[in-house]
C-alpha atoms as a PDB file:
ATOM      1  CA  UNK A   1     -15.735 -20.820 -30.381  1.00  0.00           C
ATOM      2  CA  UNK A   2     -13.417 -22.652 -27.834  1.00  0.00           C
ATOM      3  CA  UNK A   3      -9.959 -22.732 -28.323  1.00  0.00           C
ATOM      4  CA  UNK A   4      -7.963 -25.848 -26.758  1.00  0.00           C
ATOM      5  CA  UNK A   5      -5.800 -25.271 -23.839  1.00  0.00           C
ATOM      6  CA  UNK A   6      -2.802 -27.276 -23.345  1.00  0.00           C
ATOM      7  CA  UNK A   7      -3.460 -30.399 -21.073  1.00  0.00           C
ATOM      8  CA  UNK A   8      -6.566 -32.683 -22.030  1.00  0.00           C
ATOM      9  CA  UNK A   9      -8.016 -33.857 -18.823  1.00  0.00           C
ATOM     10  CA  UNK A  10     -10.379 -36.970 -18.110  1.00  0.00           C
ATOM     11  CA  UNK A  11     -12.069 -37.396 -21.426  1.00  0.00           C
ATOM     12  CA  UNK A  12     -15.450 -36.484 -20.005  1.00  0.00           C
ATOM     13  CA  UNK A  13     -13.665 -33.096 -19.299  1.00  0.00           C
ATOM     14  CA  UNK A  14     -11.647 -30.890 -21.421  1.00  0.00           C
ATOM     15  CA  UNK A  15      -9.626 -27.484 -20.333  1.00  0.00           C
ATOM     16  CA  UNK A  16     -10.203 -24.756 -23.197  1.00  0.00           C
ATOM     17  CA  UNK A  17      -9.419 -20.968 -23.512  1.00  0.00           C
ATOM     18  CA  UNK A  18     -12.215 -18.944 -22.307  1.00  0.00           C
ATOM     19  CA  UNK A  19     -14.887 -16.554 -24.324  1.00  0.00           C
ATOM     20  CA  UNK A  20     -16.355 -13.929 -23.821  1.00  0.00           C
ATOM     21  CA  UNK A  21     -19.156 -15.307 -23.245  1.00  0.00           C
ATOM     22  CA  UNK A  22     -18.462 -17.429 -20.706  1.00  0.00           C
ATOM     23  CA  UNK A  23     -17.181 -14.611 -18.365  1.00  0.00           C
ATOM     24  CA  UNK A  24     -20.664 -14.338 -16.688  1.00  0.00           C
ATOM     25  CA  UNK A  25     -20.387 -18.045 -15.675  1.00  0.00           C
ATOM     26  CA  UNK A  26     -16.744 -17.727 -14.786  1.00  0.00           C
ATOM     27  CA  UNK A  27     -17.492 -14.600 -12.450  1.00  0.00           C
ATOM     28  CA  UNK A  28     -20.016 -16.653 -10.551  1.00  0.00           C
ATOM     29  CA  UNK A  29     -17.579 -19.393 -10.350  1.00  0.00           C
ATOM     30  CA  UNK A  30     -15.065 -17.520  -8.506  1.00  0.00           C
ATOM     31  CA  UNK A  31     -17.409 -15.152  -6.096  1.00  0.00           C
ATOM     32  CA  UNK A  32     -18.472 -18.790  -4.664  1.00  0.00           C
ATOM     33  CA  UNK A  33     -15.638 -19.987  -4.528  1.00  0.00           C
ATOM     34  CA  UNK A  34     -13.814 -17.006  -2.601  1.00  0.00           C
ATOM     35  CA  UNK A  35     -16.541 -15.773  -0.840  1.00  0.00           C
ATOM     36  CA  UNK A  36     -15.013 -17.360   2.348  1.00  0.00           C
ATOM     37  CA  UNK A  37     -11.296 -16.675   1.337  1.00  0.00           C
ATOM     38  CA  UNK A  38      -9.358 -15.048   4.202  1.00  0.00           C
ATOM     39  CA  UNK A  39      -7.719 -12.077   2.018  1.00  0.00           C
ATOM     40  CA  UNK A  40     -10.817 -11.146   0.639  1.00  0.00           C
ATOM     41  CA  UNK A  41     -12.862 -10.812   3.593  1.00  0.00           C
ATOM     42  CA  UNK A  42      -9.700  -8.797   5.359  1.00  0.00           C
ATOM     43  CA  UNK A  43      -9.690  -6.485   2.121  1.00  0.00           C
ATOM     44  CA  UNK A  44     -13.142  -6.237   1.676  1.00  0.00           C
ATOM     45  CA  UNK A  45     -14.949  -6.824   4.582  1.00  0.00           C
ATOM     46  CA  UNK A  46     -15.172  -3.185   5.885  1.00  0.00           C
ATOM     47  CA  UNK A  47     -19.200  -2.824   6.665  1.00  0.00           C
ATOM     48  CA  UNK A  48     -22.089  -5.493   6.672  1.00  0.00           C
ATOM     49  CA  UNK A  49     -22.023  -9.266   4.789  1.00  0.00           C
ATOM     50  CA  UNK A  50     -23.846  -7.215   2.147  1.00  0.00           C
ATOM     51  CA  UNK A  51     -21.916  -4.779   1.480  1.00  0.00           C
ATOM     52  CA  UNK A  52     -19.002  -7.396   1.579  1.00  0.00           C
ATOM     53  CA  UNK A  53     -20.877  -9.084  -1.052  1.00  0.00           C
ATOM     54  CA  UNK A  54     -21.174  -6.214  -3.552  1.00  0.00           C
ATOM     55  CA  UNK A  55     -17.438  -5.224  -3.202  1.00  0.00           C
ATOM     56  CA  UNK A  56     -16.173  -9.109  -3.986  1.00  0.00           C
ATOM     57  CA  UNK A  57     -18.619  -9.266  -7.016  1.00  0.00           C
ATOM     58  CA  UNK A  58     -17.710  -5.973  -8.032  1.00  0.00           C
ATOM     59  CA  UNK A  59     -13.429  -6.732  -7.544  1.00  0.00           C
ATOM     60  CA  UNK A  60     -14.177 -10.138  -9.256  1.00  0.00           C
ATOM     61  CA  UNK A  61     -15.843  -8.477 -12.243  1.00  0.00           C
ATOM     62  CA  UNK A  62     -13.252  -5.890 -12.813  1.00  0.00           C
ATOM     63  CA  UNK A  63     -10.423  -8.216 -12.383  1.00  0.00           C
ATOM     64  CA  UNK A  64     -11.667 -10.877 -14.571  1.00  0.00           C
ATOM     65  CA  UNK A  65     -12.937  -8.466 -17.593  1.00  0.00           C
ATOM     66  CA  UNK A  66      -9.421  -6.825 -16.938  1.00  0.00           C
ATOM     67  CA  UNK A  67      -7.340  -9.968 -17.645  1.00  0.00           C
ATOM     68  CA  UNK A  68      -9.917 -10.681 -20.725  1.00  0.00           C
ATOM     69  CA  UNK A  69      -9.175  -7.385 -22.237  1.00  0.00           C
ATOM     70  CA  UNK A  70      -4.977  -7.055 -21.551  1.00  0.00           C
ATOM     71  CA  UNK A  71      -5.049 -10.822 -23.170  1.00  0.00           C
ATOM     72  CA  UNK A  72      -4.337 -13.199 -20.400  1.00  0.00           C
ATOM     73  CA  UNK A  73      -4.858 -16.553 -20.013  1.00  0.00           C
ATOM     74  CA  UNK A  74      -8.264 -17.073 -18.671  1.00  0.00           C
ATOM     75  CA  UNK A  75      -8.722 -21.235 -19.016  1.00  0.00           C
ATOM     76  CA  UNK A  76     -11.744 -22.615 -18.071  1.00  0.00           C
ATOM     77  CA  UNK A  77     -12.490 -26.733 -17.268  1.00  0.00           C
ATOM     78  CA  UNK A  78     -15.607 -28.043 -19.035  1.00  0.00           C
ATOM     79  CA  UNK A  79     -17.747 -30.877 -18.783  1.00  0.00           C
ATOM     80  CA  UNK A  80     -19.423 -31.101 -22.350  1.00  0.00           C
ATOM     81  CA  UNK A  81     -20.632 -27.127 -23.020  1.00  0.00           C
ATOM     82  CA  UNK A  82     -21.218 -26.607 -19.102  1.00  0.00           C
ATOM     83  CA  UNK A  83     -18.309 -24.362 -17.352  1.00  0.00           C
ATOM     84  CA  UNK A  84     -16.962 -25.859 -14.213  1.00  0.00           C
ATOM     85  CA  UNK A  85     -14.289 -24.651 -13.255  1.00  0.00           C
ATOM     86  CA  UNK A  86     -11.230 -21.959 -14.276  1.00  0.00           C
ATOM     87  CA  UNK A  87      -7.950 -20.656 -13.543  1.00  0.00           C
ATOM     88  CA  UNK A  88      -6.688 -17.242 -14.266  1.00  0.00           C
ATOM     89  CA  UNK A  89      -2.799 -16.593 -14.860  1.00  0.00           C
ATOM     90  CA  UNK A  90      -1.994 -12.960 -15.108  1.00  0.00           C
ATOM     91  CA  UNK A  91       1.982 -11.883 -16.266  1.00  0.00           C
ATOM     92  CA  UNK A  92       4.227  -9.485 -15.755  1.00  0.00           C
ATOM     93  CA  UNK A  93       3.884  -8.342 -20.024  1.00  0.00           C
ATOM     94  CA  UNK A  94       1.108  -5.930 -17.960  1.00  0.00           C
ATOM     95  CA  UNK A  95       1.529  -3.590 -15.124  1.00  0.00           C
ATOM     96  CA  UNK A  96       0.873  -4.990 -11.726  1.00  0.00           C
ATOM     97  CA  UNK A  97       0.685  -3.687  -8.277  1.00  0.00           C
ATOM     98  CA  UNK A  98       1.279  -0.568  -7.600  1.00  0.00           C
ATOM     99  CA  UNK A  99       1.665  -0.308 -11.549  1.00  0.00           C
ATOM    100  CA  UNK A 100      -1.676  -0.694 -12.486  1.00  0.00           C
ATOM    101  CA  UNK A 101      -3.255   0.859 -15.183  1.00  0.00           C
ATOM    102  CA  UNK A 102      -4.962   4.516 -14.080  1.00  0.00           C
ATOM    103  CA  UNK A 103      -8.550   3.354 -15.306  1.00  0.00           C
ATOM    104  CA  UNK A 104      -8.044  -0.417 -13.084  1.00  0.00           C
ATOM    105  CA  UNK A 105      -7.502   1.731  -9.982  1.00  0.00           C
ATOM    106  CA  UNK A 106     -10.871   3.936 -10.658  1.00  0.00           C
ATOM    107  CA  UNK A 107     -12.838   0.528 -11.750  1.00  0.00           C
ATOM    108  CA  UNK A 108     -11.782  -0.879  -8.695  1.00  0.00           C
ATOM    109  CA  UNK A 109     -12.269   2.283  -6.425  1.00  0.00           C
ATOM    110  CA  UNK A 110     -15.696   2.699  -7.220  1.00  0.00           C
ATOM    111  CA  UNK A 111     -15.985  -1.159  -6.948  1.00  0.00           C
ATOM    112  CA  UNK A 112     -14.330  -1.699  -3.343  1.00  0.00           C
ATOM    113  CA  UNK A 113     -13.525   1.496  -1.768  1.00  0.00           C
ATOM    114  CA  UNK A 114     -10.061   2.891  -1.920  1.00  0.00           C
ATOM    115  CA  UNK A 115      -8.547   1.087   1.309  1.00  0.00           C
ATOM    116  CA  UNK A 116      -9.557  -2.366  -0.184  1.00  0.00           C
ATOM    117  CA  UNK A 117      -8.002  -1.308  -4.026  1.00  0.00           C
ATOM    118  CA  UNK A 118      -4.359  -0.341  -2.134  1.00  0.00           C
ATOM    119  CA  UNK A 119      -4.549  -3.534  -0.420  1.00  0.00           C
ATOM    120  CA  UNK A 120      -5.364  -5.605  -3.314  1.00  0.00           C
ATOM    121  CA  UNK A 121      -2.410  -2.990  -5.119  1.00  0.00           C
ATOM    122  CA  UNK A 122       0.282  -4.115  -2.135  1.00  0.00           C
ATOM    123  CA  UNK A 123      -1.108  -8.285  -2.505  1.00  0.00           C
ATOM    124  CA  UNK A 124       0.514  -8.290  -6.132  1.00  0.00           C
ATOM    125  CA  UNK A 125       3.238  -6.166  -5.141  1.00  0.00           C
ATOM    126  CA  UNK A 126       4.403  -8.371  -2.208  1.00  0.00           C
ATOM    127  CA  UNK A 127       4.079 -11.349  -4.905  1.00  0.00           C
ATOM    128  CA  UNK A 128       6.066  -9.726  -7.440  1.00  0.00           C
ATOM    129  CA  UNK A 129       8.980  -8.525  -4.735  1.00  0.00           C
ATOM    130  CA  UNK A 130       9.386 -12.406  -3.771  1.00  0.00           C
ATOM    131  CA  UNK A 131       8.987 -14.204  -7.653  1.00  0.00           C
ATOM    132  CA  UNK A 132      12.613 -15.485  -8.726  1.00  0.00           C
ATOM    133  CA  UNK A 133      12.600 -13.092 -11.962  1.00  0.00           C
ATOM    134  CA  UNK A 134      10.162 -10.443 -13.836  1.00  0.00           C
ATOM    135  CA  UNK A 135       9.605 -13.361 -16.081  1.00  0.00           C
ATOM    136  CA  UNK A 136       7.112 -15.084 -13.841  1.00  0.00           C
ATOM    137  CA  UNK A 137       3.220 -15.288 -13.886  1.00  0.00           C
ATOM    138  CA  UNK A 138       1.263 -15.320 -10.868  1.00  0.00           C
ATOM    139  CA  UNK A 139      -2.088 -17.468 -10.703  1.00  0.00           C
ATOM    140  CA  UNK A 140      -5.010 -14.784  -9.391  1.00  0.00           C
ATOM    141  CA  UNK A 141      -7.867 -17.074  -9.665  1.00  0.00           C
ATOM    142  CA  UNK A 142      -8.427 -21.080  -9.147  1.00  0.00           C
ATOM    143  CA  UNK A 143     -11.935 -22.471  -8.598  1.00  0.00           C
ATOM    144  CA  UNK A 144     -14.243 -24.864  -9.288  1.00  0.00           C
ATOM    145  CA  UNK A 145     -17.786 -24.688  -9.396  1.00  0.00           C
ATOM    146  CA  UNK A 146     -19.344 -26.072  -5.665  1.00  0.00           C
ATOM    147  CA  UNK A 147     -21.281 -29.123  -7.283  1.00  0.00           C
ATOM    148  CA  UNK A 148     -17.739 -30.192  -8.648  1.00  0.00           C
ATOM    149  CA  UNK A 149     -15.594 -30.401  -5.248  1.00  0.00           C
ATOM    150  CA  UNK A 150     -13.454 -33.097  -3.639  1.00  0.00           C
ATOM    151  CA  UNK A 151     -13.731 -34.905  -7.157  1.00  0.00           C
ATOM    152  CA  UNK A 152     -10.241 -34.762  -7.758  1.00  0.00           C
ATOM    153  CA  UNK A 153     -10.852 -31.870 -10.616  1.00  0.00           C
ATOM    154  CA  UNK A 154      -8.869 -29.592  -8.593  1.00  0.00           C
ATOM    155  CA  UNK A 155      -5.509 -31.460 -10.080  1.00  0.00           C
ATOM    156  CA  UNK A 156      -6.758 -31.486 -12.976  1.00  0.00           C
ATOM    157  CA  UNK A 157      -7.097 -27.445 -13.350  1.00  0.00           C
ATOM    158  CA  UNK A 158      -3.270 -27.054 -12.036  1.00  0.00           C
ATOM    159  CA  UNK A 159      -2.218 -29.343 -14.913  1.00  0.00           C
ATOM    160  CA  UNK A 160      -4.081 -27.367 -17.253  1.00  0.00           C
ATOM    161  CA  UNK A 161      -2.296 -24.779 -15.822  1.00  0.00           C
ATOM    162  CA  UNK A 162       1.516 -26.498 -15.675  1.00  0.00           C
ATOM    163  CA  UNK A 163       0.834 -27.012 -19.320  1.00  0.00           C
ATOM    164  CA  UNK A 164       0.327 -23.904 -20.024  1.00  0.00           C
ATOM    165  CA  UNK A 165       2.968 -22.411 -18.512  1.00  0.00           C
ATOM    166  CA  UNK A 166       5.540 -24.981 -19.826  1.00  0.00           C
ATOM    167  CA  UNK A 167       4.475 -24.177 -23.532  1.00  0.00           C
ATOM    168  CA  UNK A 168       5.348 -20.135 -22.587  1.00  0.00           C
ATOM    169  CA  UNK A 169       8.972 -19.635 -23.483  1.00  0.00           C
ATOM    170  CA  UNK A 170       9.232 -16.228 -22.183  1.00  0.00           C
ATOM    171  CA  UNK A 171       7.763 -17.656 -18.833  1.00  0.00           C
ATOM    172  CA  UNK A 172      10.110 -18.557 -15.990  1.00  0.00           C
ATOM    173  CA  UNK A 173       6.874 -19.888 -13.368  1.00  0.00           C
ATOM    174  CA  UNK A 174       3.996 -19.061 -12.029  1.00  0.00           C
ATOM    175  CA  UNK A 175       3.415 -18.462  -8.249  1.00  0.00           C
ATOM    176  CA  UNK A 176       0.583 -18.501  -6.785  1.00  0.00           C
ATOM    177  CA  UNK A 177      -0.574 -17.251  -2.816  1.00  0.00           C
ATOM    178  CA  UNK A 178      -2.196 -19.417  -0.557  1.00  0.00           C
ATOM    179  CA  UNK A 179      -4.043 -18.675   2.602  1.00  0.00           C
ATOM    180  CA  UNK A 180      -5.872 -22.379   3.244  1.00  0.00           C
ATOM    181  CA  UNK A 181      -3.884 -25.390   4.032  1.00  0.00           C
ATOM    182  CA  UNK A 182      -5.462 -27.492   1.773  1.00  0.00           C
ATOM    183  CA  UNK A 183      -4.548 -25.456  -1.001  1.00  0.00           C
ATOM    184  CA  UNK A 184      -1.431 -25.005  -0.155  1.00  0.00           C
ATOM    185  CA  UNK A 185      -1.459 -28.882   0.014  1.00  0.00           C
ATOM    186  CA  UNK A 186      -2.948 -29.732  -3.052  1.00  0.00           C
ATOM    187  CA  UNK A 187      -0.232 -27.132  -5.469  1.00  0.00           C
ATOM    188  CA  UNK A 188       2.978 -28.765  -3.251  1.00  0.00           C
ATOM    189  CA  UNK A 189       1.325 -31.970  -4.184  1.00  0.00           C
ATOM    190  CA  UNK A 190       1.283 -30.849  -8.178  1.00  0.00           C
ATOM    191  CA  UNK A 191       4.987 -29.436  -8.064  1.00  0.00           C
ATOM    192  CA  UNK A 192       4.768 -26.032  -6.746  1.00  0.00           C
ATOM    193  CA  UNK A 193       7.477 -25.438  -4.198  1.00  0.00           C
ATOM    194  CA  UNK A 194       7.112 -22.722  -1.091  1.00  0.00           C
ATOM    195  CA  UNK A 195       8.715 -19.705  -1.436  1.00  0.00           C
ATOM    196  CA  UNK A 196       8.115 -17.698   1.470  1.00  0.00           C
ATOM    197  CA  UNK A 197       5.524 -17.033   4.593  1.00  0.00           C
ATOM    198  CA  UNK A 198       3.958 -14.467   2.775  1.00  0.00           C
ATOM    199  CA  UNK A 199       1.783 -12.092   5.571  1.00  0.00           C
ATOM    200  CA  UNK A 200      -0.157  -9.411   3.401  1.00  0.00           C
ATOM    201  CA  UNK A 201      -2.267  -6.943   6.662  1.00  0.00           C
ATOM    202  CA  UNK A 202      -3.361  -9.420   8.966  1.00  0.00           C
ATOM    203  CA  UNK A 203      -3.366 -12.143   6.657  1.00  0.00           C
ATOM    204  CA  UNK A 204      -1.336 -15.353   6.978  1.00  0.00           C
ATOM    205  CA  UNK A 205      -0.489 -17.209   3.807  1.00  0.00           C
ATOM    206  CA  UNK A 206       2.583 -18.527   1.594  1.00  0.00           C
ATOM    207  CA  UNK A 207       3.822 -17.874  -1.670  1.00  0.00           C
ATOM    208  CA  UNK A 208       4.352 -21.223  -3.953  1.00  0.00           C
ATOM    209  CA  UNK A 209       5.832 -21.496  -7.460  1.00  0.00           C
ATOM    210  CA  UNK A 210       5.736 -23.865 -10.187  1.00  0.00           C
ATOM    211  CA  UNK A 211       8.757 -23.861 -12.202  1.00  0.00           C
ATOM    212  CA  UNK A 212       8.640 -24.161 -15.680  1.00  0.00           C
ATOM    213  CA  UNK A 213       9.896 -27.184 -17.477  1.00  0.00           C
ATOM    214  CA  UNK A 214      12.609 -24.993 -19.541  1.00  0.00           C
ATOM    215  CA  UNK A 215      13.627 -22.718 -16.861  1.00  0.00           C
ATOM    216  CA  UNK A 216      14.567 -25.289 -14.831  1.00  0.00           C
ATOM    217  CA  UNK A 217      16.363 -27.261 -17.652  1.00  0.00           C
ATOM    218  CA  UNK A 218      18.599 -24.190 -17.718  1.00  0.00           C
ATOM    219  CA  UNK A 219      19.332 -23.928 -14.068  1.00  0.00           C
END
């Protein structure tokens, strides 16, 4: 059974806690979606396209059954019972970066290769190094399903995702790492503010963080 996530969206829509049994769904979701992603591709993208392939579905599938099990918020955008879209948070209440758990590391080493699991490793790290406090979340996964672009959902799933974090009182922000204009675009648009130029290998991007309502009430 669903459980509501904070911020109702258009009412043909509606942004709920994920299941279980939606993670099959929600995996697809996001290999589309970052199949074309610049960090991936540098991380990944050591051999053919297929072998690329393999090693995103493979990274996408340990990450996202990783963030199920250590109980993070996985919220995914419906329209009626048909998954369209998610976002995945991930906090600091779990170890990160070069902290990760022994059994992550071997998931992801027989997944990607060791070279692509240390770069993944140093991503979080560098995100962690530049977040205003330990308290912060970072945002690993946005995406919406391809049929469901350039509707205007995208705003939609960063609300979902502002709500959340404002009803977290142990939660300072959540950042969130951008490598495409437009997405850097669309977050600064929401209320996330840039950070830093962020450059993780020979990857360009920039770090952006939302705020939460109470943390910044006590600035």
């Amino acid at each position: 059974m669903h459980t509501a996530a904070p911020e109702a969206t258009k009412e043909q829509y509606k942004a709920v806690y994920l299941t279980a049994e939606d993670l099959r769904v929600a995996a697809s979701i996001l290999y589309n979606a970052y199949h074309d992603d610049p960090f991936f591709i540098a991380a990944l993208n050591k051999g053919d396209i297929a072998q690329y392939e393999q090693k995103l579905r493979g990274a996408i599938r340990e990450e996202l059954n990783t963030l199920w099990q250590q109980e993070q918020a996985l919220i995914g955008l419906f329209d009626d019972q048909r998954l369209i879209g998610l976002a995945c948070i991930v906090t600091q209440q779990v170890p990160l970066g070069e902290a990760r758990y022994w059994h992550w590391r071997l998931k992801m080493l027989l997944s990607t290769g060791w070279q692509s699991t240390q770069t993944l490793m140093k991503k979080e790290a560098s995100i962690l190094e530049h977040l205003p406090s330990s308290h912060c979340g970072i945002l690993q996964f946005i995406a919406l399903t391809p049929i469901e672009q350039n509707k205007g959902l995208g705003s939609h799933l960063v609300k979902a995702v502002m709500s959340w974090c404002d009803e977290q009182p142990a939660l300072d922000g959540i950042g969130v790492y951008v490598t495409q204009e437009s997405h850097g675009h669309l977050f600064s648009k929401m209320g996330f503010a840039a950070i830093d130029k962020l450059d993780i290998g020979d990857v360009e991007g920039e770090l952006l963080f939302y705020r939460s309502e109470e943390s910044e009430q006590n600035l």
